[in-house]
Protein backbone atom coordinates (compact mmCIF):
# COMPACT_ATOMS: atom_id res chain seq x y z
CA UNK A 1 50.01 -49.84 -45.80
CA UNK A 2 49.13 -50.97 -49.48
CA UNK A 3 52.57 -51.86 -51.28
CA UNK A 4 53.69 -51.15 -55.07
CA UNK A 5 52.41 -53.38 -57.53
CA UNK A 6 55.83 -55.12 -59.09
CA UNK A 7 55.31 -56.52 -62.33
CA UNK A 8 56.90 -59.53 -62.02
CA UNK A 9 53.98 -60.94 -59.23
CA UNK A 10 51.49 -59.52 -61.91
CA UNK A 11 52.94 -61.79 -65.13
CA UNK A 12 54.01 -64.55 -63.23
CA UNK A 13 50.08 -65.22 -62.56
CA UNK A 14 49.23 -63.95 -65.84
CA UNK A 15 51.93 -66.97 -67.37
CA UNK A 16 49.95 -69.42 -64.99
CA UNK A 17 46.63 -68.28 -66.29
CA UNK A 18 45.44 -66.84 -63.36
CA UNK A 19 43.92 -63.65 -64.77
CA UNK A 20 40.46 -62.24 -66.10
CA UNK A 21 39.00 -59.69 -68.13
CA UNK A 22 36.63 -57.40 -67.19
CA UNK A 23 33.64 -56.90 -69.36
CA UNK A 24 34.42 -53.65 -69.32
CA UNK A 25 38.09 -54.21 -70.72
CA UNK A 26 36.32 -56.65 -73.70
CA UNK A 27 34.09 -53.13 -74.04
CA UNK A 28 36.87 -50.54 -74.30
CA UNK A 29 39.29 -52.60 -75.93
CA UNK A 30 36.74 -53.73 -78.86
CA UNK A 31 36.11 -49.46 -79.43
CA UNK A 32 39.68 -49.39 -80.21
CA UNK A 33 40.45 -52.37 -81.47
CA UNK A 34 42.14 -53.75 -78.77
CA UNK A 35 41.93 -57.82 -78.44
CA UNK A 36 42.07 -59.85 -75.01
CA UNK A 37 46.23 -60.45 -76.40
CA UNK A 38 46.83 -57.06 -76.98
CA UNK A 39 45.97 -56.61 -73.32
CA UNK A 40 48.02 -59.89 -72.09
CA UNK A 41 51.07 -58.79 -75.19
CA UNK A 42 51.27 -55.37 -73.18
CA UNK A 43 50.97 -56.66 -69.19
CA UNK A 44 53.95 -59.62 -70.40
CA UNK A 45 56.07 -57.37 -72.39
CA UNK A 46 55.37 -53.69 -70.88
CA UNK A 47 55.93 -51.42 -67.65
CA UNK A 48 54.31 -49.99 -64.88
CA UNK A 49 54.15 -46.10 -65.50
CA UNK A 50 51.36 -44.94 -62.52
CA UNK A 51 51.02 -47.68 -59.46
CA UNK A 52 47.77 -46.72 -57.51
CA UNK A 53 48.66 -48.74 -54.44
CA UNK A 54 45.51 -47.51 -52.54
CA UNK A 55 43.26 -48.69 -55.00
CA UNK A 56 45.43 -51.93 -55.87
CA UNK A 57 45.79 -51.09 -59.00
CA UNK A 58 48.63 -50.42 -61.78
CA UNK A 59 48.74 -48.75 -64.96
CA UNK A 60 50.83 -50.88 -67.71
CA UNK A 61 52.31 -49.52 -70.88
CA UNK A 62 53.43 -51.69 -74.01
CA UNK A 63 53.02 -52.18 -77.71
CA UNK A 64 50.88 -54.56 -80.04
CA UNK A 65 52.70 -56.47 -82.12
CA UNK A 66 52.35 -53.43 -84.48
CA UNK A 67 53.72 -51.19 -82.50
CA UNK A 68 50.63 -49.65 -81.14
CA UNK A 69 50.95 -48.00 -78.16
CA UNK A 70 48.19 -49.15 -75.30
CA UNK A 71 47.62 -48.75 -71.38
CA UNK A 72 46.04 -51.48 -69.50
CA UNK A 73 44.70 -51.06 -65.89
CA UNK A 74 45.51 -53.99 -63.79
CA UNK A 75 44.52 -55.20 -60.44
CA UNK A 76 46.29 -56.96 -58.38
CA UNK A 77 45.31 -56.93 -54.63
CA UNK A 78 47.42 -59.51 -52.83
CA UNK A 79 45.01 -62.56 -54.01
CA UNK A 80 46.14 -64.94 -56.64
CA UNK A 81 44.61 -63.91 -59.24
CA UNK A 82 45.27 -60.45 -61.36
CA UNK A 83 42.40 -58.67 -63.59
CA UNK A 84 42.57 -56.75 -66.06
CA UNK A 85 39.87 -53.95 -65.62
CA UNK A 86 40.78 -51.43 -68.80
CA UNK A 87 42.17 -50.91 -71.72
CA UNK A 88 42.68 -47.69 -74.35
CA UNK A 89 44.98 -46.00 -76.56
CA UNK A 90 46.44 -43.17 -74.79
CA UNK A 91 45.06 -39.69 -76.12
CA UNK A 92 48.24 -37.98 -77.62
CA UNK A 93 47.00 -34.27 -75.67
CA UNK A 94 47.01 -36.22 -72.41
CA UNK A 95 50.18 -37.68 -72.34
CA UNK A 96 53.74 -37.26 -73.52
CA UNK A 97 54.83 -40.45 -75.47
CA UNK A 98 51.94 -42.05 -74.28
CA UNK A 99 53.68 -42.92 -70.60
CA UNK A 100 54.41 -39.57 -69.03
CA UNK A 101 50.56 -38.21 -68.10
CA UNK A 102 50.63 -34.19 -68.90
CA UNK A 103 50.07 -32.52 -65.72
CA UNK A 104 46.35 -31.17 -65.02
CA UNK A 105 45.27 -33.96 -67.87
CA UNK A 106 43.80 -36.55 -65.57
């Protein structure tokens, strides 16, 4: 049975560099001007608000340091190593303070 992502596991390899960035993260991020330590600011300093534990796979909210508000998709699936597949602003008419997702908005 696939078990709930906990944070902790997920920063604790971030801290020890053992993370990478999808292209596609560097691709999404860049549209919104998200940098790589945006994404790593968020996954140290944020919280899990959907776990996905079929897919391995969390969804993180947190801040920039200027208090914008971005999700990252992580994956973490048992191995040593986390990455971070996604990153976007959260769409205001899909979710409610951007960490509650508006039902029938997926």
């Amino acid at each position: 049975m696939p078990r709930r992502t906990r944070i902790e596991e997920v920063r604790s390899l971030v801290r020890q560099g053992a993370f990478s960035v999808t292209g596609h993260a560097i691709t999404e991020g860049f549209k919104d001007g998200i940098a790589v330590s945006d994404m790593v600011r968020v996954v140290m300093t944020g919280m899990i608000i959907e776990d996905y534990p079929k897919r391995h796979r969390c969804l993180v909210f947190g801040r920039t340091a200027d208090g914008l508000p971005i999700h990252v998709v992580v994956e973490f699936s048992g191995k040593r190593t986390v990455d971070l597949v996604t990153t976007y602003i959260p769409q205001r008419e899909k979710w409610i303070k951007s960490q509650v997702r508006k039902r029938g908005k997926r």
